[in-house]
N, C-alpha and C. Protein backbone atom coordinates (compact mmCIF):
# COMPACT_ATOMS: atom_id res chain seq x y z
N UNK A 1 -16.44 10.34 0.60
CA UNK A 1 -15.14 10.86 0.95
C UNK A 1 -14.60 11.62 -0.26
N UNK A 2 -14.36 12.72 -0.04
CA UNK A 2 -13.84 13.49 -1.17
C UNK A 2 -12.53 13.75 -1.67
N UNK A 3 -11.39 13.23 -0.55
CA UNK A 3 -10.02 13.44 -0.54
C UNK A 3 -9.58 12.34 0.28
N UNK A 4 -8.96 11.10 -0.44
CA UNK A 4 -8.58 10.30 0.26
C UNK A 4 -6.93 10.83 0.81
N UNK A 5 -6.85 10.53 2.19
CA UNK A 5 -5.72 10.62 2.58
C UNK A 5 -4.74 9.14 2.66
N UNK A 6 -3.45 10.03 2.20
CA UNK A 6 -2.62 8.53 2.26
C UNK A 6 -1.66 8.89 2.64
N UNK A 7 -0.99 7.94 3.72
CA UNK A 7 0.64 7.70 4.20
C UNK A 7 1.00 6.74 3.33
N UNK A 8 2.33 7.42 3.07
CA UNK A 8 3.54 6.70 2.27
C UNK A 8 4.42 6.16 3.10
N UNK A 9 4.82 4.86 2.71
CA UNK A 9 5.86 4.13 3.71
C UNK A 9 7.20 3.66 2.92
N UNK A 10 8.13 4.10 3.16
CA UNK A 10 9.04 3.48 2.00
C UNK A 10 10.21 4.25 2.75
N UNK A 11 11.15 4.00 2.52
CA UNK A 11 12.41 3.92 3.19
C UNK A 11 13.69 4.77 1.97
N UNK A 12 13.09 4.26 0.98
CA UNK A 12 13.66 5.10 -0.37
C UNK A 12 13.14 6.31 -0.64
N UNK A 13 14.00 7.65 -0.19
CA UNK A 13 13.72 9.08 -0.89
C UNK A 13 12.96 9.40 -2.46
N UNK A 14 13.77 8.90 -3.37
CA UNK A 14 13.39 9.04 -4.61
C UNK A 14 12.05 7.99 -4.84
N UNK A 15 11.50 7.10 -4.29
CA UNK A 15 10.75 6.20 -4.44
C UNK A 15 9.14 7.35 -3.90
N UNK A 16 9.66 7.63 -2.92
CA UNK A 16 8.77 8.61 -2.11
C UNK A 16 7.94 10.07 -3.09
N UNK A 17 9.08 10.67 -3.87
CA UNK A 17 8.84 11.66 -4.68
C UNK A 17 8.27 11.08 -5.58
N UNK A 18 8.75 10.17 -6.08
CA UNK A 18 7.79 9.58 -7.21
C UNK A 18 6.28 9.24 -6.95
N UNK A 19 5.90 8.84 -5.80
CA UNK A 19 4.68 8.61 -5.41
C UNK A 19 3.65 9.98 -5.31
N UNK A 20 4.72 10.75 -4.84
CA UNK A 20 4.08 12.05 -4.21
C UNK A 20 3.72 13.10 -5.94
N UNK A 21 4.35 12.98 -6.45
CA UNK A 21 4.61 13.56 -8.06
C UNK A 21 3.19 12.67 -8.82
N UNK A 22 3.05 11.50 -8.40
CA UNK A 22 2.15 10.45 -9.25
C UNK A 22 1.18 11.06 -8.85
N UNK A 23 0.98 11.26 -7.36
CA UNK A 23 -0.53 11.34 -6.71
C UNK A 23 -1.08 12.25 -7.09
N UNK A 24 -0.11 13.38 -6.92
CA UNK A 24 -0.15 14.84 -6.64
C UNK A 24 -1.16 15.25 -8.61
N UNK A 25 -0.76 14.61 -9.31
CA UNK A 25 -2.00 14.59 -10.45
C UNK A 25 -3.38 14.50 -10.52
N UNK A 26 -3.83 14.20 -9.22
CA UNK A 26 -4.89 13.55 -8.98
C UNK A 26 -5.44 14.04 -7.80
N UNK A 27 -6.62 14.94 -8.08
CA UNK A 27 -7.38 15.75 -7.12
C UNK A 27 -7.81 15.14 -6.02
N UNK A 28 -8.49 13.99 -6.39
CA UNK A 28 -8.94 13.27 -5.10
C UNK A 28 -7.66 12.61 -4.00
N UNK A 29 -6.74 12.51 -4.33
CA UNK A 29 -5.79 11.68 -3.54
C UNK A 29 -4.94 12.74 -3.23
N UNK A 30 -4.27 12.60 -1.85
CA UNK A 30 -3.62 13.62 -1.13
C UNK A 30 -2.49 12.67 -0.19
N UNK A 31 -1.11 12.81 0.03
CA UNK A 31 -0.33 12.55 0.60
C UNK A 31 -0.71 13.28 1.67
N UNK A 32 -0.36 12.84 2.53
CA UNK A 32 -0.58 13.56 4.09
C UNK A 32 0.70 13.59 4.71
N UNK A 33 1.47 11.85 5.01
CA UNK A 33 2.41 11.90 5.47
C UNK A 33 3.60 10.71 4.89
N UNK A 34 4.39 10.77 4.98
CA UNK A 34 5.79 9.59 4.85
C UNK A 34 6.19 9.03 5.99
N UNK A 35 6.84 7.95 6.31
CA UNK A 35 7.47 7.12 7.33
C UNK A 35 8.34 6.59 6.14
N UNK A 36 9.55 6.05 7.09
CA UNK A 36 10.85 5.39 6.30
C UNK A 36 11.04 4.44 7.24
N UNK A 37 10.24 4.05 7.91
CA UNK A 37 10.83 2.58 8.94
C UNK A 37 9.33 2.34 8.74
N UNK A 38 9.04 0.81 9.90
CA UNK A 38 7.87 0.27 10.05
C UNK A 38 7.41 0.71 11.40
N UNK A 39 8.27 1.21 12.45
CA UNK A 39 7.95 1.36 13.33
C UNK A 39 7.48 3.13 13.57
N UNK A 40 7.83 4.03 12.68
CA UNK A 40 7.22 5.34 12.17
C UNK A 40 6.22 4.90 11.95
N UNK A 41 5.78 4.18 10.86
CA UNK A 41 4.54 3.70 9.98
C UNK A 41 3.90 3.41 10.85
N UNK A 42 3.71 2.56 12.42
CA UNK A 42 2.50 2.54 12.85
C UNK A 42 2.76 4.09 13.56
N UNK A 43 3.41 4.40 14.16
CA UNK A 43 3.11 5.74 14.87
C UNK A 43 2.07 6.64 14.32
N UNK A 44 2.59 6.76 12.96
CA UNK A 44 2.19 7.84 12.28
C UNK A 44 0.45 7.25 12.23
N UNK A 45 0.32 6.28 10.91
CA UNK A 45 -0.61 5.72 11.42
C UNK A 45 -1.79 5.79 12.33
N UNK A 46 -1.70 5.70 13.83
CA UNK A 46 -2.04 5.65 14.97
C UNK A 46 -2.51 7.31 15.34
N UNK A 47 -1.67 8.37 14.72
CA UNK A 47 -1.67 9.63 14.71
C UNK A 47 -2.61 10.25 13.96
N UNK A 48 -2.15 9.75 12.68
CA UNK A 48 -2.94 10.31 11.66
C UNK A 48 -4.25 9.85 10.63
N UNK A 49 -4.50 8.41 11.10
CA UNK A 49 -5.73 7.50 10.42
C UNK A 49 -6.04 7.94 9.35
N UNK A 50 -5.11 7.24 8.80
CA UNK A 50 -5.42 7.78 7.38
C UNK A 50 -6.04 6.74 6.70
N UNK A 51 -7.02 7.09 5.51
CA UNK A 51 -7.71 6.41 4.83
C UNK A 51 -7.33 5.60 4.17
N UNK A 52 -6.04 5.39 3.76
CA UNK A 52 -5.29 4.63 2.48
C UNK A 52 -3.51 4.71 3.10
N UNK A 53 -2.88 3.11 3.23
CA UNK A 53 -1.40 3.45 3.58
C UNK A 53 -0.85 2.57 2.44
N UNK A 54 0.44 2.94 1.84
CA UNK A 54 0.85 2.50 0.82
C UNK A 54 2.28 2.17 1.52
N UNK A 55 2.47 0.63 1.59
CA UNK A 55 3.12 0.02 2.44
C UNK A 55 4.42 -0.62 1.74
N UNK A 56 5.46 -0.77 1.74
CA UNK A 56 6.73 -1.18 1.23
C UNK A 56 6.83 -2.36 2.54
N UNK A 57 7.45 -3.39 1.62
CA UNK A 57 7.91 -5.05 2.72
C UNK A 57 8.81 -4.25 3.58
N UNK A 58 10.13 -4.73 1.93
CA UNK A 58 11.60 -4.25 2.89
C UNK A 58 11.34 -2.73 3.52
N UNK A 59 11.49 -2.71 5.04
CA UNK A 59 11.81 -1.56 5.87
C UNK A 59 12.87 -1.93 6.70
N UNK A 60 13.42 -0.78 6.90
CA UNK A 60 14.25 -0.85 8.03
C UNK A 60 13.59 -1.09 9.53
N UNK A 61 14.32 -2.05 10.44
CA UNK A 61 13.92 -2.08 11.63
C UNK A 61 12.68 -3.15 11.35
N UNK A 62 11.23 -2.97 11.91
CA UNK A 62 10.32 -3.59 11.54
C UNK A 62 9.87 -3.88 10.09
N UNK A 63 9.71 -5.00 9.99
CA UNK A 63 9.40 -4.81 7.67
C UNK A 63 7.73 -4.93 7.73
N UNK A 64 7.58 -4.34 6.55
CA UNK A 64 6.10 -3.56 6.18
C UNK A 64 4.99 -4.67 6.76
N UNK A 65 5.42 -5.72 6.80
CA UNK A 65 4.30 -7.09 7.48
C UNK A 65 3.63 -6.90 8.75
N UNK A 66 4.97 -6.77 9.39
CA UNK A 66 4.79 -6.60 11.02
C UNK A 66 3.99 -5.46 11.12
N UNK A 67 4.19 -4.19 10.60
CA UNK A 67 4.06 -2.69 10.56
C UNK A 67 2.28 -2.95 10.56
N UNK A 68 2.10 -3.76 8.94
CA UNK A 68 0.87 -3.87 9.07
C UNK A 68 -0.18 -4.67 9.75
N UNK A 69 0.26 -5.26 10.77
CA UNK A 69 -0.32 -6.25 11.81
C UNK A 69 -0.54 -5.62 12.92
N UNK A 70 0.37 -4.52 13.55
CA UNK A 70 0.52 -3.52 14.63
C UNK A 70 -0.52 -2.10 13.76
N UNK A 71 -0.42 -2.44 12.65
CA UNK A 71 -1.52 -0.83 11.98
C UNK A 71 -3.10 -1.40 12.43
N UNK A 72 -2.86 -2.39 11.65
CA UNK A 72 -4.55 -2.85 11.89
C UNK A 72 -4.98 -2.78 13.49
N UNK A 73 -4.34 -2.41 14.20
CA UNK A 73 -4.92 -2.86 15.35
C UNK A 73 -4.59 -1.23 15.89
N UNK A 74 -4.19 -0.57 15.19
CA UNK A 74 -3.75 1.17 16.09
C UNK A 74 -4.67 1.88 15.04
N UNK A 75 -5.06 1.50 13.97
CA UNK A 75 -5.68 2.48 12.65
C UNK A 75 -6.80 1.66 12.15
N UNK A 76 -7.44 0.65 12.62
CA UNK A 76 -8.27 -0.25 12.27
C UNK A 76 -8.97 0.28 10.53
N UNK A 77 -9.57 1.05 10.65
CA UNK A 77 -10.19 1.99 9.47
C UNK A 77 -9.35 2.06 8.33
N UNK A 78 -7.97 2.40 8.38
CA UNK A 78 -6.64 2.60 7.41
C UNK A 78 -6.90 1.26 6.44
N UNK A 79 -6.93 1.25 4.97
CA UNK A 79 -6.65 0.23 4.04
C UNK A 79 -5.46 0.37 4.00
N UNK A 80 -4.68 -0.75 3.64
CA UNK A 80 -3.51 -0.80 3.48
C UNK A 80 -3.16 -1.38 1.97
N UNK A 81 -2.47 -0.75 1.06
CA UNK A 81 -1.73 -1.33 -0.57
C UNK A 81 -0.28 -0.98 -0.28
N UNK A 82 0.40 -2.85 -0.32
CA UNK A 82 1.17 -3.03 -0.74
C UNK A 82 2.04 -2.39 -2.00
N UNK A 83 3.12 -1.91 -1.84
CA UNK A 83 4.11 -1.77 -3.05
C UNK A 83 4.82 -2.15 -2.94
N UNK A 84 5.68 -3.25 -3.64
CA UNK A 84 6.87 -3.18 -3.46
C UNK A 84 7.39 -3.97 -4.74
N UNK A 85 9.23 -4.49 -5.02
CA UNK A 85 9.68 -5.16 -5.87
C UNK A 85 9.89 -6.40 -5.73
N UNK A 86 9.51 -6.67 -4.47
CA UNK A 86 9.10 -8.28 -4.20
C UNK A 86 7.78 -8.93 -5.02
N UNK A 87 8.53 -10.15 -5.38
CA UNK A 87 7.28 -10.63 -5.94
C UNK A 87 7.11 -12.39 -5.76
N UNK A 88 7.42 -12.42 -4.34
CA UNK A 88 7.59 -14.02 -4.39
C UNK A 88 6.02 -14.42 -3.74
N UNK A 89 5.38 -15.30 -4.26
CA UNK A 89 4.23 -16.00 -4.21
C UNK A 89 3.73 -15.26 -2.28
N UNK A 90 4.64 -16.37 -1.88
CA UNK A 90 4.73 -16.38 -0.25
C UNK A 90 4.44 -15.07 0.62
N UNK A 91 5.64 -14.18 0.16
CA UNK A 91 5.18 -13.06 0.48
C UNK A 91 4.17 -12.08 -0.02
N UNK A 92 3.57 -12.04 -1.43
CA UNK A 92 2.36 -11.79 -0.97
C UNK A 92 1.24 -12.33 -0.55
N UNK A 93 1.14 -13.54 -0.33
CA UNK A 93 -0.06 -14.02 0.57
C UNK A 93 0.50 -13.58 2.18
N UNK A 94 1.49 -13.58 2.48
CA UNK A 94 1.62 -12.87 3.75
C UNK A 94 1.04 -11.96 3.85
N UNK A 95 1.36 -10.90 2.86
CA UNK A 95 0.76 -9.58 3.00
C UNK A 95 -0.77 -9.31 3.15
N UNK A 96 -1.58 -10.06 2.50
CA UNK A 96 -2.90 -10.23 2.12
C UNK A 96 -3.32 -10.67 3.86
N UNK A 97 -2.34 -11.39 4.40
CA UNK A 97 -2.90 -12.09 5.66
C UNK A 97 -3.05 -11.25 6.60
N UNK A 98 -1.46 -10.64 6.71
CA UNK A 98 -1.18 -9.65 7.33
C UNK A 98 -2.83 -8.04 7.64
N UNK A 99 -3.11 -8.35 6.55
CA UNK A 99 -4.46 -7.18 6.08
C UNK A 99 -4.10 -6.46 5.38
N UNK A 100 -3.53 -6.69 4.33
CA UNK A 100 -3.28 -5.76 3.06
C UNK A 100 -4.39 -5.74 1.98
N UNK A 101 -5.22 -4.78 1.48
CA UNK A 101 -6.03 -5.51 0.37
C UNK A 101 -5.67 -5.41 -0.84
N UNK A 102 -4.19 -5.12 -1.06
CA UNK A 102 -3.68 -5.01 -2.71
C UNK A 102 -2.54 -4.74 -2.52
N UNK A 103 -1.87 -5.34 -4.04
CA UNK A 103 -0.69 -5.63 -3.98
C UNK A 103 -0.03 -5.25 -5.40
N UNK A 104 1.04 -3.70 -5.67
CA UNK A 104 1.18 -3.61 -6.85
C UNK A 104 2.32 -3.55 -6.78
N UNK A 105 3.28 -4.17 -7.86
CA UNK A 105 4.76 -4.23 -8.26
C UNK A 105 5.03 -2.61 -8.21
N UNK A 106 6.26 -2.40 -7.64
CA UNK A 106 6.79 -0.99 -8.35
C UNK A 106 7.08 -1.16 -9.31
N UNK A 107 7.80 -2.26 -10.32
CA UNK A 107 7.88 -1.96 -11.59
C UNK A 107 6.39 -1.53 -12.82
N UNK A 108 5.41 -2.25 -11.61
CA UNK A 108 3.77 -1.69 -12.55
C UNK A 108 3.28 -0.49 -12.15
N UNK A 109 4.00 0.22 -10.78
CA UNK A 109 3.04 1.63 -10.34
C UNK A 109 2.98 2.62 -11.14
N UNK A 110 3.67 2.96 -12.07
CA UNK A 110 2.71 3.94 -12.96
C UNK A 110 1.98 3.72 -13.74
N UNK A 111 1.74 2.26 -13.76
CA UNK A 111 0.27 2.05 -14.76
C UNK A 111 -0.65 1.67 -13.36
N UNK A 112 -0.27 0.82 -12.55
CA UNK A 112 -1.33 0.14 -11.36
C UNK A 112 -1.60 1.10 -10.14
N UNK A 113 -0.88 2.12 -9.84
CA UNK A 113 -0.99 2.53 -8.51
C UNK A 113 -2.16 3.33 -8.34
N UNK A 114 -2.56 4.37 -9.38
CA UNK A 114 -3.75 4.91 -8.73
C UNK A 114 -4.95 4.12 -9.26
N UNK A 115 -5.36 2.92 -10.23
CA UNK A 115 -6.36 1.75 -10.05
C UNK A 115 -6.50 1.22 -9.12
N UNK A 116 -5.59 0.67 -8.08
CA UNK A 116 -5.08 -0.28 -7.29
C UNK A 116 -5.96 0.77 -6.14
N UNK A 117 -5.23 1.91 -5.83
CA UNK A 117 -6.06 2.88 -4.69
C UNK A 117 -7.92 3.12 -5.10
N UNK A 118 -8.17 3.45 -6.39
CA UNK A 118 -9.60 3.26 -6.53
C UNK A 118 -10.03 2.04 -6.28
N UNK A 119 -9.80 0.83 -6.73
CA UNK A 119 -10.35 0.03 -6.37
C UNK A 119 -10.47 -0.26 -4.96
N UNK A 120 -9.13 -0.52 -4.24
CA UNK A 120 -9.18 -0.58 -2.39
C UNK A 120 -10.31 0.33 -1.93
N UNK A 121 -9.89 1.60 -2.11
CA UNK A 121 -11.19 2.17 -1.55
C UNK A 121 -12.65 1.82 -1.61
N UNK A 122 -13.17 1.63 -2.89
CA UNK A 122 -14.31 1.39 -3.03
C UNK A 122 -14.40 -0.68 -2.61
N UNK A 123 -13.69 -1.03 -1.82
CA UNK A 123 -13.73 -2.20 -0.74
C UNK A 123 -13.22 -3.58 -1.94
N UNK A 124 -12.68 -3.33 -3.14
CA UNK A 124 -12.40 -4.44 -3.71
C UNK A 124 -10.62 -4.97 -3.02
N UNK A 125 -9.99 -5.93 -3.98
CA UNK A 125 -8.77 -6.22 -3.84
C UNK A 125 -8.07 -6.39 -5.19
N UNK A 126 -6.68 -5.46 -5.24
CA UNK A 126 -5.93 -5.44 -6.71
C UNK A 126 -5.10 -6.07 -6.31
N UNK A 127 -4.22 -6.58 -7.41
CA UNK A 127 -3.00 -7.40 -7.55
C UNK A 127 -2.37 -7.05 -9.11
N UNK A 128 -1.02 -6.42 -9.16
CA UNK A 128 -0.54 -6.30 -10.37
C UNK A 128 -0.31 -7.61 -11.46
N UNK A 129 -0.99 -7.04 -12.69
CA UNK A 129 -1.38 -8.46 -13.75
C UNK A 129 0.14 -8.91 -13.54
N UNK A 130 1.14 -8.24 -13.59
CA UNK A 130 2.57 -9.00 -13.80
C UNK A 130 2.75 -9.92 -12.69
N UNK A 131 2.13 -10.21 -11.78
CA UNK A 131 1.86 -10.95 -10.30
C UNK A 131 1.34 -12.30 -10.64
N UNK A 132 1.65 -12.78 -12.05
CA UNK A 132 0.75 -13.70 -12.27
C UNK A 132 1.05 -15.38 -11.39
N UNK A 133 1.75 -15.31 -10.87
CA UNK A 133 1.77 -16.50 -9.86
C UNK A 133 1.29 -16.42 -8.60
N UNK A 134 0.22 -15.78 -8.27
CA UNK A 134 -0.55 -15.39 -7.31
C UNK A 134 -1.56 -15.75 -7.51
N UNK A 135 -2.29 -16.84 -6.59
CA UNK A 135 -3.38 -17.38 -7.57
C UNK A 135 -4.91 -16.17 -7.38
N UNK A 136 -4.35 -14.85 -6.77
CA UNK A 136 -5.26 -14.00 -7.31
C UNK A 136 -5.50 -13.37 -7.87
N UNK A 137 -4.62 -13.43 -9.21
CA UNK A 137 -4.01 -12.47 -9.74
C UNK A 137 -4.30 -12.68 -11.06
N UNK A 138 -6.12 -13.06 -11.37
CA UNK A 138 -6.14 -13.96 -12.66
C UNK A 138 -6.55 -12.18 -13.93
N UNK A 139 -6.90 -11.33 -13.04
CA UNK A 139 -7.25 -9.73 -13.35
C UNK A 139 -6.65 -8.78 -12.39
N UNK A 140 -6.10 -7.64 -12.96
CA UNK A 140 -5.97 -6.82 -11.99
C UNK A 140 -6.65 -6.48 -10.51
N UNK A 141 -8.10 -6.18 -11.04
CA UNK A 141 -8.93 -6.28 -10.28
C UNK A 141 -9.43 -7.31 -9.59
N UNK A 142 -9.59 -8.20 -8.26
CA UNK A 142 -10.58 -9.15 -7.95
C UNK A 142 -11.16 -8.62 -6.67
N UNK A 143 -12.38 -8.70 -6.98
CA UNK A 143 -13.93 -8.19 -5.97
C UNK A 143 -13.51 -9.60 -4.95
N UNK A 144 -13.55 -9.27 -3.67
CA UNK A 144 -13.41 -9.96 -2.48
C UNK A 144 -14.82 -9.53 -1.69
């Protein structure tokens, strides 16, 4: 795959540019599309199968959990990485359950976000080191 495509999910404008500004450095990775709810996010999703979705909890309407329980089953193929400023134990093992295979703090995405996408792709699972009460979270990286 030479150009991974990714939907952005996030509900925050400026959160969005920042992603798109991060990526946009980086030849191989390509924004395709945005959603600001969960219930866009599977549409789009479902539309556009994209290779990589970068998923926010808090959404409006449906939150990024649900979104990704209804993705897996409309985009099967789509990896899904978590972002967000949540960092409670609980919810990310939700997320992981849900079918997320990584999970990076926004306060770590400009050091974790495009590791976090290499690694997912090539079929591992990240977790931001600052995540350290996650009992997967003993390296950035863990091979699943």
């Amino acid at each position: 795959m030479s150009v991974i495509q990714i939907l952005v999910v996030d509900d925050s404008l400026p959160w969005q540019r920042f992603v798109q500004n991060h990526l946009d450095a980086t030849p191989e990775l390509k924004v395709i599309d945005v959603a600001a709810d969960g219930s866009e996010a599977v549409q789009k999703a479902k539309e556009a199968q994209p290779h990589l979705i970068l998923m926010d909890i808090c959404l409006p309407g449906m939150n990024g959990i649900e979104a990704t329980r209804q993705i897996r089953r409309v985009s099967p193929g789509s990896k899904l990485l978590f972002v967000s400023t949540l960092d409670d134990i609980e919810i990310i093992q939700a997320a992981f359950e849900a079918g997320g295979s990584g999970y990076v703090s926004k306060w770590d995405a400009g050091r974790d976000l495009i590791p976090a996408i290499r690694a997912i792709v090539l079929g591992r699972r990240f977790v931001s080191n600052s995540l350290t009460g996650w009992h997967g979270s003993s390296n950035p990286e863990t091979i699943t």
